[in-house]
C-alpha atoms as a PDB file:
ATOM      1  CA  UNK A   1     -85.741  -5.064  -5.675  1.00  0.00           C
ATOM      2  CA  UNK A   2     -83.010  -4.478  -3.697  1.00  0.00           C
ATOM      3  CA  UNK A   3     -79.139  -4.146  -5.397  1.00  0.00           C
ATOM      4  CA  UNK A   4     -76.231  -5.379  -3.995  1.00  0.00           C
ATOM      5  CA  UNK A   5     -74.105  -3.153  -1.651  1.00  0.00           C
ATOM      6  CA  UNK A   6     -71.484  -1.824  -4.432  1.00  0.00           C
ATOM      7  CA  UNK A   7     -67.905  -3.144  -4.369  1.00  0.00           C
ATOM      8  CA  UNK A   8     -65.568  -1.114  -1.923  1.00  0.00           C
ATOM      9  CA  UNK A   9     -63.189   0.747  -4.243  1.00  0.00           C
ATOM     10  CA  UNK A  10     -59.505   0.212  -4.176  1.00  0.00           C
ATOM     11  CA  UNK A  11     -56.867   2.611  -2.561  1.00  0.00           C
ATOM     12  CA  UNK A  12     -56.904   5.214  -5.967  1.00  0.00           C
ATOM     13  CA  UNK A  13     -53.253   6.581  -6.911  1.00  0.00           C
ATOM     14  CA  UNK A  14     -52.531  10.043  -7.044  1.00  0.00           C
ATOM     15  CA  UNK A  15     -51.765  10.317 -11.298  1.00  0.00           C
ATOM     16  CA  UNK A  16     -53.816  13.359 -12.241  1.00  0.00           C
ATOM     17  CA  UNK A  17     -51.902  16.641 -12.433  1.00  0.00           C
ATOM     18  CA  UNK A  18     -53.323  18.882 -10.785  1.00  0.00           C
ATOM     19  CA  UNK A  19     -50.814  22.042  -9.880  1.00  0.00           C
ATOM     20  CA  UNK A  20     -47.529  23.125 -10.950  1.00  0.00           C
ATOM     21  CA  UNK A  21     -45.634  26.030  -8.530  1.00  0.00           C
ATOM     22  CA  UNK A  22     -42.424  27.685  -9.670  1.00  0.00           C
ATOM     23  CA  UNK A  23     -40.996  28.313  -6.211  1.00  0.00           C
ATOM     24  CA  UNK A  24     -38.996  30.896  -6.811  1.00  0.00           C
ATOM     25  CA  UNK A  25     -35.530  29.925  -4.386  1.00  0.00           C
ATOM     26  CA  UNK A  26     -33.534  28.441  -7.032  1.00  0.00           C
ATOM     27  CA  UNK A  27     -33.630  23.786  -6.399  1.00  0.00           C
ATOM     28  CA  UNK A  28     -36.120  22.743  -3.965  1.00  0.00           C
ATOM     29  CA  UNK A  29     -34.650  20.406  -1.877  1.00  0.00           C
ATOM     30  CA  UNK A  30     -37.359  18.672  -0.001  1.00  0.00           C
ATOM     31  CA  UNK A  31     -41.281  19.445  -0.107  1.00  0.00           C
ATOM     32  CA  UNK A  32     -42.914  18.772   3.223  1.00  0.00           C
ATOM     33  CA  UNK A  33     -46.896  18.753   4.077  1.00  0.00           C
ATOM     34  CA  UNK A  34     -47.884  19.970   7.434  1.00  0.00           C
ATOM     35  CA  UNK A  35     -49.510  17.731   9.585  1.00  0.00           C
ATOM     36  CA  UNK A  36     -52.941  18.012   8.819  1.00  0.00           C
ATOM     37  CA  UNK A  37     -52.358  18.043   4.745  1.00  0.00           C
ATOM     38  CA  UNK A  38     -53.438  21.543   4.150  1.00  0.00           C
ATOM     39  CA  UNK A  39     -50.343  23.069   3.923  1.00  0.00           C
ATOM     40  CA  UNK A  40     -47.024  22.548   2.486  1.00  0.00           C
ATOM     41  CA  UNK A  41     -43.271  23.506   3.007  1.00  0.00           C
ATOM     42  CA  UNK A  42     -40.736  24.282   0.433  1.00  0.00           C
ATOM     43  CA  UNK A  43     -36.832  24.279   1.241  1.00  0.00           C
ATOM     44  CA  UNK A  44     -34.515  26.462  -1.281  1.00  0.00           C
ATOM     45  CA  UNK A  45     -31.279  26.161  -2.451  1.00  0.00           C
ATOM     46  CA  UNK A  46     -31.484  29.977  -2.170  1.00  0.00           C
ATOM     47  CA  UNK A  47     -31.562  29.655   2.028  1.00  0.00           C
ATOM     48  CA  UNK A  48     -35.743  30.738   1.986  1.00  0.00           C
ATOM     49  CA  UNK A  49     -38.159  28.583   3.216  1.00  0.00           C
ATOM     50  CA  UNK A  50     -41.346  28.822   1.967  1.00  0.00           C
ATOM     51  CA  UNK A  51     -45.104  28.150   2.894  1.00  0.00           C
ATOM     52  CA  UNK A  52     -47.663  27.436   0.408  1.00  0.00           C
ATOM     53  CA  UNK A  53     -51.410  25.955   0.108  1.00  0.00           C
ATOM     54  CA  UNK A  54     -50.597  23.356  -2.460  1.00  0.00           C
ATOM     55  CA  UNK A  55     -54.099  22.868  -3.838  1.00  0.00           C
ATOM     56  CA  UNK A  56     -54.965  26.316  -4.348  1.00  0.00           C
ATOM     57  CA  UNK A  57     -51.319  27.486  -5.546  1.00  0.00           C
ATOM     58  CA  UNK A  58     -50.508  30.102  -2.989  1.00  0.00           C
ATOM     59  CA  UNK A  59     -47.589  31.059  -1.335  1.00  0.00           C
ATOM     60  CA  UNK A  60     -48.231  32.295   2.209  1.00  0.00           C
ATOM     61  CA  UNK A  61     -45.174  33.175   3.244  1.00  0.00           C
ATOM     62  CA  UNK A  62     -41.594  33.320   2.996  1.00  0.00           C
ATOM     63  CA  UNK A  63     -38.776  32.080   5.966  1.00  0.00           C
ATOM     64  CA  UNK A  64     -35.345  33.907   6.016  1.00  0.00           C
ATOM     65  CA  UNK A  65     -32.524  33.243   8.208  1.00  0.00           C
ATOM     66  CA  UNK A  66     -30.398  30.464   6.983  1.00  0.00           C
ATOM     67  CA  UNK A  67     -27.225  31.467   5.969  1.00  0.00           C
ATOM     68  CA  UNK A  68     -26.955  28.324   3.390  1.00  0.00           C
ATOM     69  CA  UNK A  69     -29.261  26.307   1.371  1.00  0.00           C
ATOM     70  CA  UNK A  70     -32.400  24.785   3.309  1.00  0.00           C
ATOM     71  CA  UNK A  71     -31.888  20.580   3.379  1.00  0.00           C
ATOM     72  CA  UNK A  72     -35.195  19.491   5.680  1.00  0.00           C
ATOM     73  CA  UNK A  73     -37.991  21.140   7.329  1.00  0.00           C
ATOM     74  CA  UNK A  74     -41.279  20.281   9.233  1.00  0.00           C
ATOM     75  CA  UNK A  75     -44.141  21.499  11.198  1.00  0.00           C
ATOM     76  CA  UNK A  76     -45.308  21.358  14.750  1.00  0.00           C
ATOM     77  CA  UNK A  77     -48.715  19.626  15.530  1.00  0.00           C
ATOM     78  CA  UNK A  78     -50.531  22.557  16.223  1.00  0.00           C
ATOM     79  CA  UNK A  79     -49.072  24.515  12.885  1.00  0.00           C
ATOM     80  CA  UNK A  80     -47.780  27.182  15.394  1.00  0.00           C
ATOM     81  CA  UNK A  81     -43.857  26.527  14.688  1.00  0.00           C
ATOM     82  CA  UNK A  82     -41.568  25.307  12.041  1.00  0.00           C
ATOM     83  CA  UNK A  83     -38.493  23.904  12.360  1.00  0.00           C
ATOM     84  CA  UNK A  84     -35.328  23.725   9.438  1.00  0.00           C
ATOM     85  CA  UNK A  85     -32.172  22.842   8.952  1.00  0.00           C
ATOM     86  CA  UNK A  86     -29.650  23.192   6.470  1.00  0.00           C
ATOM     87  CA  UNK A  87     -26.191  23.428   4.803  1.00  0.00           C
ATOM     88  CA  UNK A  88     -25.317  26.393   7.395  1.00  0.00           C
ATOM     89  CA  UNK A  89     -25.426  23.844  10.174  1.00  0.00           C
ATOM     90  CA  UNK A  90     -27.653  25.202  12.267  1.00  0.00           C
ATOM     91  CA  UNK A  91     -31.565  24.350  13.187  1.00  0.00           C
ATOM     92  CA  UNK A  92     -33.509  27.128  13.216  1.00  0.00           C
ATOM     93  CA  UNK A  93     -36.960  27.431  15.034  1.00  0.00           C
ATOM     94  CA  UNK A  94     -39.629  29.690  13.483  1.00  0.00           C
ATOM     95  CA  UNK A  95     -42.675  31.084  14.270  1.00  0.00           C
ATOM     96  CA  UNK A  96     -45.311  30.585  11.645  1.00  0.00           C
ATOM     97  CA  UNK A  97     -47.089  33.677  12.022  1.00  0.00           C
ATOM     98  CA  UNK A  98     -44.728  36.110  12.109  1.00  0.00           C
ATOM     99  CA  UNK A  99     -41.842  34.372   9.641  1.00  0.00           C
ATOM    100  CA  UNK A 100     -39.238  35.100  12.502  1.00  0.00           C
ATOM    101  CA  UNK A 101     -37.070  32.992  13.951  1.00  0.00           C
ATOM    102  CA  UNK A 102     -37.695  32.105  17.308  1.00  0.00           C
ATOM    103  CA  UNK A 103     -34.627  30.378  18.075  1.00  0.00           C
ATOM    104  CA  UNK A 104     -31.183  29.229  16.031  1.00  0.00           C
ATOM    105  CA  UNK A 105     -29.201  25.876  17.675  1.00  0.00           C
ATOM    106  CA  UNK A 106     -26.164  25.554  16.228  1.00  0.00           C
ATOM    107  CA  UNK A 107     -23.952  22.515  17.780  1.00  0.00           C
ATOM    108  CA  UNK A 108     -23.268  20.346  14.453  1.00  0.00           C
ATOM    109  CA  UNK A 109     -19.964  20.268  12.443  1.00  0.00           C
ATOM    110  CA  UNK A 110     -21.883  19.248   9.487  1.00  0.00           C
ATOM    111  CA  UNK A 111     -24.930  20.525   7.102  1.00  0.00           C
ATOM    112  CA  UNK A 112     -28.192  19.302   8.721  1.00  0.00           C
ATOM    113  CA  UNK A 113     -29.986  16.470   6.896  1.00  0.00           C
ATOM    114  CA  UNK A 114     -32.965  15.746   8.567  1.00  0.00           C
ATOM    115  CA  UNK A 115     -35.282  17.962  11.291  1.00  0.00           C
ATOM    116  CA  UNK A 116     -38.104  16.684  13.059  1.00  0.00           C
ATOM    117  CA  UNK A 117     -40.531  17.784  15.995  1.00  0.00           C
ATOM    118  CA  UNK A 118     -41.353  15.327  18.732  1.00  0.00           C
ATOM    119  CA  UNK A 119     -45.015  14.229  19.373  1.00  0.00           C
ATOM    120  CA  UNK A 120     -45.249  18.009  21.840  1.00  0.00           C
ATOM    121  CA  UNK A 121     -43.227  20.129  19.916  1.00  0.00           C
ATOM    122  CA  UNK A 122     -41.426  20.603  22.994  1.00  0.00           C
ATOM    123  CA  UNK A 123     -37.877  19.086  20.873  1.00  0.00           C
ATOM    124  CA  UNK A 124     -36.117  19.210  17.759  1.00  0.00           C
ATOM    125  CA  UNK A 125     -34.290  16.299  16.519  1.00  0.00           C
ATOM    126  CA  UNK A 126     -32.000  16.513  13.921  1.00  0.00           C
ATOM    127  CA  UNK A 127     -29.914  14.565  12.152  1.00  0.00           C
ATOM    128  CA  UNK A 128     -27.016  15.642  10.037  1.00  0.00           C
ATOM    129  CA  UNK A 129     -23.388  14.435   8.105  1.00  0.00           C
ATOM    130  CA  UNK A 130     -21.400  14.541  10.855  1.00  0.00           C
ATOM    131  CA  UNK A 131     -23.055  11.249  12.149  1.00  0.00           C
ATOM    132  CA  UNK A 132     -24.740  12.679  15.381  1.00  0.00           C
ATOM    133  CA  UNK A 133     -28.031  13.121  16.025  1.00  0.00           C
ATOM    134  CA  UNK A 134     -28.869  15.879  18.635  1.00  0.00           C
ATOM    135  CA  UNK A 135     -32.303  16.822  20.266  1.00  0.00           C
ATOM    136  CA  UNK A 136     -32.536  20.441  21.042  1.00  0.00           C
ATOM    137  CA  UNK A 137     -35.571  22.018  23.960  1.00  0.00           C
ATOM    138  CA  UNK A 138     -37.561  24.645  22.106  1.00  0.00           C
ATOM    139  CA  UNK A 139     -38.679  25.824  25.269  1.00  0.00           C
ATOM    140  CA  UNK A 140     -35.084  26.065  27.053  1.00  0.00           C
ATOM    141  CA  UNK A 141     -32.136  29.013  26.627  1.00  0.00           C
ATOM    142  CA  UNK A 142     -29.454  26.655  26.464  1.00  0.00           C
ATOM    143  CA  UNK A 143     -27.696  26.454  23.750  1.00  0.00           C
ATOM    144  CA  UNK A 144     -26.302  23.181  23.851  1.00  0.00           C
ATOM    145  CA  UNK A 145     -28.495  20.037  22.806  1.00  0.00           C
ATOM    146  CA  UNK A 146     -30.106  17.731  25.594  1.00  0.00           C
ATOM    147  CA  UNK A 147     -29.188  14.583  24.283  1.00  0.00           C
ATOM    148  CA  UNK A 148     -26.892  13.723  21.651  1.00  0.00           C
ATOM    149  CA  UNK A 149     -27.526  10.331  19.952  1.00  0.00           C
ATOM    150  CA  UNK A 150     -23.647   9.615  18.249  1.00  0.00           C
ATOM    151  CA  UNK A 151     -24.208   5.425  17.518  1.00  0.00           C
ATOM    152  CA  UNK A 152     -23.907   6.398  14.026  1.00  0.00           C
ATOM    153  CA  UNK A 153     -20.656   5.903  11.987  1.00  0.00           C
ATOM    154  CA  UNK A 154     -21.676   7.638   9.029  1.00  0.00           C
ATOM    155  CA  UNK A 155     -23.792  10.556   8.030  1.00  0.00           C
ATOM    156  CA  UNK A 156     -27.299  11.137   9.764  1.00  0.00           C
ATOM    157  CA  UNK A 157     -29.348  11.015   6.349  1.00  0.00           C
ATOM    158  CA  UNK A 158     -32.808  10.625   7.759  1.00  0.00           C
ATOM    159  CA  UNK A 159     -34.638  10.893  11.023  1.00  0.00           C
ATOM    160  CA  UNK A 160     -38.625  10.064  11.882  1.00  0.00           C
ATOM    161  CA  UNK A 161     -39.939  10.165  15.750  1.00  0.00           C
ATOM    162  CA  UNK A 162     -43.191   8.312  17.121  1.00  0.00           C
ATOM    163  CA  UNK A 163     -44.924   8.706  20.329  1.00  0.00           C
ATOM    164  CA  UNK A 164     -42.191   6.790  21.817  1.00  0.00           C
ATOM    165  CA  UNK A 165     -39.423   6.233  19.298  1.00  0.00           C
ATOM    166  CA  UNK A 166     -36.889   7.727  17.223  1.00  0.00           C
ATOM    167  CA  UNK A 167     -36.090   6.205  13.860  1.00  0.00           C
ATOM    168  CA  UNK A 168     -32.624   6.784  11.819  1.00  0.00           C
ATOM    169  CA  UNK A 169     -31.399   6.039   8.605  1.00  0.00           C
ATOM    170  CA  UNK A 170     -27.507   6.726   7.796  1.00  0.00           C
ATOM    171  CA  UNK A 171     -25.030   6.398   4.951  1.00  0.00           C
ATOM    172  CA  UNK A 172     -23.267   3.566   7.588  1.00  0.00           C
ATOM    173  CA  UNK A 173     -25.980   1.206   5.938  1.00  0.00           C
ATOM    174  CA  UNK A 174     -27.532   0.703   9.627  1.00  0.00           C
ATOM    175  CA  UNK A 175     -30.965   1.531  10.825  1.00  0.00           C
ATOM    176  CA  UNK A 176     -31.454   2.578  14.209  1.00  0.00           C
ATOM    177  CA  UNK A 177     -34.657   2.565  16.377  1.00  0.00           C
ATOM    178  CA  UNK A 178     -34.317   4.062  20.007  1.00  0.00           C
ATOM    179  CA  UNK A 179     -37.137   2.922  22.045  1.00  0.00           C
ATOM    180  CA  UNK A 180     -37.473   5.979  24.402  1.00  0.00           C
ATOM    181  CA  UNK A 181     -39.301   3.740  27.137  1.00  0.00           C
ATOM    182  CA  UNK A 182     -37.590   1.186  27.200  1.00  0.00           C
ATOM    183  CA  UNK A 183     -34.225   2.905  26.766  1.00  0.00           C
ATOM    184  CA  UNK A 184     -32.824   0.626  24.147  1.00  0.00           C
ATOM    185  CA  UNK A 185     -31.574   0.365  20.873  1.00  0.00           C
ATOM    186  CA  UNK A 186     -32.066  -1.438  18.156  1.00  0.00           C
ATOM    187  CA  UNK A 187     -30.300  -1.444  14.858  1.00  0.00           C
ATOM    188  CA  UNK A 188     -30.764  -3.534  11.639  1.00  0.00           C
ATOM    189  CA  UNK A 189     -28.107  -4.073   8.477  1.00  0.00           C
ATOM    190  CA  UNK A 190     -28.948  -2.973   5.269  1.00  0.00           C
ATOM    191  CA  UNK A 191     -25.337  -2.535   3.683  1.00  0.00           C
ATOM    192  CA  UNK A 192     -25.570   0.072   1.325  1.00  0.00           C
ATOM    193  CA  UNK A 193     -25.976   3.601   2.420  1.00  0.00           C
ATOM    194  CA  UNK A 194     -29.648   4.421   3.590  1.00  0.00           C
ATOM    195  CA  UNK A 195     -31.180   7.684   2.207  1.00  0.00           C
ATOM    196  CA  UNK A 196     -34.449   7.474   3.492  1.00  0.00           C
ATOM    197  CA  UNK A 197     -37.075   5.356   6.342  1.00  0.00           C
ATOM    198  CA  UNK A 198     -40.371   5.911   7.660  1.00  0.00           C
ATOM    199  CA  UNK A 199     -42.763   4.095   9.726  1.00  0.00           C
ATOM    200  CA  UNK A 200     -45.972   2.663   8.567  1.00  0.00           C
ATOM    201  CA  UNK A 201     -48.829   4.770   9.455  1.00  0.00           C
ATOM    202  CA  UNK A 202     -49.853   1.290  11.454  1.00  0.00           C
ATOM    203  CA  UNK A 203     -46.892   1.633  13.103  1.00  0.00           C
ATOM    204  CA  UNK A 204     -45.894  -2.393  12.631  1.00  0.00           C
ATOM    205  CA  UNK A 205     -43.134  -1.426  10.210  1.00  0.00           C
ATOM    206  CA  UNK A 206     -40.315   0.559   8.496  1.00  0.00           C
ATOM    207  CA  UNK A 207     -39.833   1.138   4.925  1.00  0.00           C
ATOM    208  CA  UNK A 208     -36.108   1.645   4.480  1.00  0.00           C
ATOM    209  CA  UNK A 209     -34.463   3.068   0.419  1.00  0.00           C
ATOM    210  CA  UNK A 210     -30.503   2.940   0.169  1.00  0.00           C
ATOM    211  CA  UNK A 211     -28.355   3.537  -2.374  1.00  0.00           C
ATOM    212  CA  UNK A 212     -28.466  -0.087  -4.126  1.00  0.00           C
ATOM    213  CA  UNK A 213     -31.607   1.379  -6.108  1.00  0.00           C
ATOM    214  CA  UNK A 214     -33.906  -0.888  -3.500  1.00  0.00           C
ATOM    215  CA  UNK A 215     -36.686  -0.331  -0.675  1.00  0.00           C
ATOM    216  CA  UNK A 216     -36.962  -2.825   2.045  1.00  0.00           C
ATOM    217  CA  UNK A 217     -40.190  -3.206   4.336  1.00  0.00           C
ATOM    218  CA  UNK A 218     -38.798  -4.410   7.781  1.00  0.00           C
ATOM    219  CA  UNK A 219     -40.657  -5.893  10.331  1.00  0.00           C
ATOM    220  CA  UNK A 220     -39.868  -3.384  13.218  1.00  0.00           C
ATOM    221  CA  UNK A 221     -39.900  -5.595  16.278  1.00  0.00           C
ATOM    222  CA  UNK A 222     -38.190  -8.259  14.533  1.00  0.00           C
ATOM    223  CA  UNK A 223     -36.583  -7.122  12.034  1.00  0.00           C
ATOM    224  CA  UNK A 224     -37.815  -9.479   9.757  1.00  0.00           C
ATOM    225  CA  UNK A 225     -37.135  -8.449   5.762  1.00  0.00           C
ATOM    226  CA  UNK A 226     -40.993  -8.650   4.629  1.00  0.00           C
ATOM    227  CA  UNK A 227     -40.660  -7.523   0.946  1.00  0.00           C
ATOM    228  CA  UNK A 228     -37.865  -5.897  -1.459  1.00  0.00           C
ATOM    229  CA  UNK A 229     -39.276  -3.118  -3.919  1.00  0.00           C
ATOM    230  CA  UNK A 230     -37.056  -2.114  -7.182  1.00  0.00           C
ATOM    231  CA  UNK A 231     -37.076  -0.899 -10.269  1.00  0.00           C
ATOM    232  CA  UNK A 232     -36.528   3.023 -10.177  1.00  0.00           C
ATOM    233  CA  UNK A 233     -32.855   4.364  -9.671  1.00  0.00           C
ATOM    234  CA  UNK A 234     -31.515   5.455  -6.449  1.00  0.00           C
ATOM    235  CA  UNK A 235     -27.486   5.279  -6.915  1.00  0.00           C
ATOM    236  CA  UNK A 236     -26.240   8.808  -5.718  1.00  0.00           C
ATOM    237  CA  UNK A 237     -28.713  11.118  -4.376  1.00  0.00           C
ATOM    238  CA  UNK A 238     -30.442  10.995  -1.315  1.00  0.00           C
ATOM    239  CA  UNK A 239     -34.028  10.557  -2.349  1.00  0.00           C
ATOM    240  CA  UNK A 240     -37.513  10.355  -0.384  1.00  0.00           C
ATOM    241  CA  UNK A 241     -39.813   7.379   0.017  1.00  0.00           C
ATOM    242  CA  UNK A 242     -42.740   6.806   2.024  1.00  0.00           C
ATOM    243  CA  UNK A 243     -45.993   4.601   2.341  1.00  0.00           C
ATOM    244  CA  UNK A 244     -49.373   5.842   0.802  1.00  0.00           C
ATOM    245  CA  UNK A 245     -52.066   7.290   3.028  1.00  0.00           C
ATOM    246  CA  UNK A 246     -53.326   4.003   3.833  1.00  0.00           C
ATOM    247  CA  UNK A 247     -50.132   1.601   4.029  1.00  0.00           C
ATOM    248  CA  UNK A 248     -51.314   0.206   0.729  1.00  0.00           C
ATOM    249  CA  UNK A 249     -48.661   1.279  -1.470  1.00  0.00           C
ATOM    250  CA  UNK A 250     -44.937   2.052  -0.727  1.00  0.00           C
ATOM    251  CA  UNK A 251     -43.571   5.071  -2.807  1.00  0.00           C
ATOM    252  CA  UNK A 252     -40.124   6.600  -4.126  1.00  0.00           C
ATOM    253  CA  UNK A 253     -38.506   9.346  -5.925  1.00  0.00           C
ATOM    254  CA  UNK A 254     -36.263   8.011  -8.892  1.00  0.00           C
ATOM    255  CA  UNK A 255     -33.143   9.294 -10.506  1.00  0.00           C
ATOM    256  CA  UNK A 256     -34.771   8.959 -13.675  1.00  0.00           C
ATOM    257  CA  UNK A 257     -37.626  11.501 -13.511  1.00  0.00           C
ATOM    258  CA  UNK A 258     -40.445   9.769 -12.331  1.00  0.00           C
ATOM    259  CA  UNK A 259     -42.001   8.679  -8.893  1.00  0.00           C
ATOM    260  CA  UNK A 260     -42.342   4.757  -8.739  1.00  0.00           C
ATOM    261  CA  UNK A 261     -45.812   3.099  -6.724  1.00  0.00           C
ATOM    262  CA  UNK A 262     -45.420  -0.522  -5.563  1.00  0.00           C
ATOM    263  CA  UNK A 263     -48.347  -3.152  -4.251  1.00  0.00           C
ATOM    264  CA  UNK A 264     -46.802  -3.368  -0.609  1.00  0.00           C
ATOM    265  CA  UNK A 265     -48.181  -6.734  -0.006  1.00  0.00           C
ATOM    266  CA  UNK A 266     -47.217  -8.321  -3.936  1.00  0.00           C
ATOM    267  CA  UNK A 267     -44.281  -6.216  -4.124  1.00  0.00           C
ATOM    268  CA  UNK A 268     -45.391  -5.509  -7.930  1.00  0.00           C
ATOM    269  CA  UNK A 269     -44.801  -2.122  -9.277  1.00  0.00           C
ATOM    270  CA  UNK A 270     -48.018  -0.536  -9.919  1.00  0.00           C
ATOM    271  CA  UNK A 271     -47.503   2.975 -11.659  1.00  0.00           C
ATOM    272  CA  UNK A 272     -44.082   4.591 -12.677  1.00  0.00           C
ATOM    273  CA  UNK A 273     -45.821   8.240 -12.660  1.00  0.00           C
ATOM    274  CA  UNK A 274     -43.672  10.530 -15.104  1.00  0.00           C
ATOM    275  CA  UNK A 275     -42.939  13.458 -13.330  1.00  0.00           C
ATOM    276  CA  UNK A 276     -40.299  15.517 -15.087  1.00  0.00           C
ATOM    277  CA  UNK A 277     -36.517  15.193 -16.868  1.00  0.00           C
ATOM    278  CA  UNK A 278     -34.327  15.266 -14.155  1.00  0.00           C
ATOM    279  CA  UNK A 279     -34.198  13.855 -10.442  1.00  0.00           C
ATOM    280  CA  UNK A 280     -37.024  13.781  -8.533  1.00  0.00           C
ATOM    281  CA  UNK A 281     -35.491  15.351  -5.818  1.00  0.00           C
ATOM    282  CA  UNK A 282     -38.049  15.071  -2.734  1.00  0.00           C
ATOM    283  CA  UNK A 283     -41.799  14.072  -2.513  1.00  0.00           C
ATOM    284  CA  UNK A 284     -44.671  14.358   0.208  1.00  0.00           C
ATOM    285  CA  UNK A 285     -48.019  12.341   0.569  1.00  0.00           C
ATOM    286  CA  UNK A 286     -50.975  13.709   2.045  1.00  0.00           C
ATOM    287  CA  UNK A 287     -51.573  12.277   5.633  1.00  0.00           C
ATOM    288  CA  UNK A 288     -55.291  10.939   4.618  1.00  0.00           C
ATOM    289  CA  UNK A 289     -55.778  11.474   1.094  1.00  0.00           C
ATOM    290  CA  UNK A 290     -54.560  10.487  -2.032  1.00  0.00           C
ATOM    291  CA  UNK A 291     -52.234  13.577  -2.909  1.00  0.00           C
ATOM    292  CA  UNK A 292     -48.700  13.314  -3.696  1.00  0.00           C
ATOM    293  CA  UNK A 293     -46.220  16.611  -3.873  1.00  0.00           C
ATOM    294  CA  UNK A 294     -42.872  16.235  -5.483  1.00  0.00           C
ATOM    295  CA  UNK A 295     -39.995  18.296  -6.338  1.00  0.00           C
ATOM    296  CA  UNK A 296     -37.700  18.474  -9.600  1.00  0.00           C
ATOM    297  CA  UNK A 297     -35.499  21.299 -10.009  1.00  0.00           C
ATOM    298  CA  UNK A 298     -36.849  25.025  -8.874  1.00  0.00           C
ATOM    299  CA  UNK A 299     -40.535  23.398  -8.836  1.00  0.00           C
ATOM    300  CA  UNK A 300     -43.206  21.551  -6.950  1.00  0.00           C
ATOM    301  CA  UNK A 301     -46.164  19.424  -8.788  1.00  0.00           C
ATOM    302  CA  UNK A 302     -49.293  18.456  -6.806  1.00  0.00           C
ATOM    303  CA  UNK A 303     -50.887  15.019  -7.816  1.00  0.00           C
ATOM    304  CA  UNK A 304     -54.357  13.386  -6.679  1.00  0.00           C
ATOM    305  CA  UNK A 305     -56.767  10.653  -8.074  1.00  0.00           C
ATOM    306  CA  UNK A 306     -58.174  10.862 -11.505  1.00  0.00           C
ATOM    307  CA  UNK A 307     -62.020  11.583 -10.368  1.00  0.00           C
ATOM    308  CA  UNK A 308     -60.724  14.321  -7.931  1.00  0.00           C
ATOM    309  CA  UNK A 309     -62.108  17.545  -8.889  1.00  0.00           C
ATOM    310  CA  UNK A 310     -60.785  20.740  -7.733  1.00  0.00           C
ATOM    311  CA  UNK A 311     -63.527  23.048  -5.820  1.00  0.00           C
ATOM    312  CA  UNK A 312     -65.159  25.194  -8.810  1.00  0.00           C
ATOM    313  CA  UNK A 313     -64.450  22.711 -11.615  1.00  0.00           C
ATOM    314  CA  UNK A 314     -61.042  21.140 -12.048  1.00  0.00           C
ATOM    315  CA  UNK A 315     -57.685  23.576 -11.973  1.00  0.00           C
END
């Protein structure tokens, strides 16, 4: 006799603990997976960077050359370069190999908030405080930026970059989408001051948090307000949010210690995951699994499913 085909599970949420790192370079400020989820980045209040394999609990290696604390960092597609940027003002280009720095772009009057690579590598963009956002040529000797997006009348707090797009968050309570193709500009009203957005991993939306404790989905051609998530605490920091690994669930950082999970569709909260006494300062989700890293204080936690098991038993 034949039995039916079973049930297709749901999207699981990462709740299981499954590592705790003491970085070592004093409050991490953001936590940052590389692009293919194997790796992670740490950035110090003690000016380090630091790379780590999450899962296993190993640090790699150790970035110096900021001459403040480290705000933002990322990694190239190919896991060849870093980038960073910090309270020093300056971006800094490394080479992941050797831990030097490959180039340093200095150009903003204020910390740097936000780094990312373009699609290539071949650009930085980064956002910082003093409301510009500046793309710098990782291939090029000059040392001045080749395009400086200034739009903004606040703070820079967050910047993300598609194929074809750059996406910005700042404390003016606008966000900003610069369609590279077309060569326009489009910017929505949120009001309060924005601390983080991200695009869907479909690409149909962004997921903006500000500083009136609230996420908003947005309909990015439109701009159409598609659902309102609350019920963590976002009033002075500038926190992280994203979407889960498969757009299911929309996820924050709180002020209160723990990282909240909302149904995107229902808008219902479906796990306030304790994570620790004070803020939760940063988090990261694995590109296509359920794994979640976030930072309180000096240290990272790593998070998957509850039937993940570790290779050679759980640990």
């Amino acid at each position: 006799m034949a039995f039916p085909e079973p049930k297709p599970r749901g999207p699981e949420l990462p709740r299981k603990l499954l590592k705790t790192l003491d970085c070592g370079q004093g409050a991490v400020r953001a936590v940052r997976f590389n692009v293919d989820g194997n790796y992670c980045l740490t950035c110090g209040s003690d000016k380090t960077l630091k790379l780590w394999n999450p899962l296993r609990g190993t640090l790699l290696r150790t970035y110096s050359g900021h001459g403040y604390e480290v705000l933002d960092a990322a990694g190239s597609f190919d896991n060849s370069n870093l980038c960073s940027g910090g309270g020093d003002k300056a971006v800094v280009l490394w080479d992941v190999a050797s831990g030097l720095v490959v180039r340093k772009f200095r150009g903003h009057a204020g910390k740097v908030n936000t780094v990312q690579f373009n699609e290539e590598a071949t650009l930085i963009l980064s956002g910082s405080i003093d409301s510009s956002i500046r793309c710098w040529d990782c291939r090029s000797r000059r040392p001045e930026p080749v395009q400086t997006l200034d739009e903004a009348r606040d703070g820079i707090s967050s910047v993300k970059v598609s194929d074809h797009e750059v996406l910005a968050g700042s404390v003016d309570g606008r966000v900003r989408r610069y369609d590279l193709r077309k060569g326009q500009l489009f910017s929505d009203y949120v009001g309060s001051p924005i601390t983080c957005t991200c695009f869907s991993r479909d690409g149909q939306c962004t997921l903006v948090s500000s500083l009136d404790s609230t996420l908003r989905l947005l309909d990015k051609d439109t701009g159409e307000l598609l659902g309102e998530y609350t019920g963590h605490q976002n009033k002075q920091y500038k926190l992280d949010c994203c979407l889960s690994e498969r757009d299911t669930h929309v996820v924050s950082c709180s002020e209160d210690g723990k990282v909240f999970f909302w149904d995107l569709v229902e808008g219902s909260l479906a796990l306030a995951l304790p994570v620790g006494a004070g803020v939760v300062q940063s988090l990261a989700f694995h590109p296509t699994e359920p794994c979640l890293l976030t930072a309180t204080g000096g240290r990272i936690q790593c998070w998957r499913e509850e039937a993940y098991e570790a290779e050679g038993g759980a640990g």
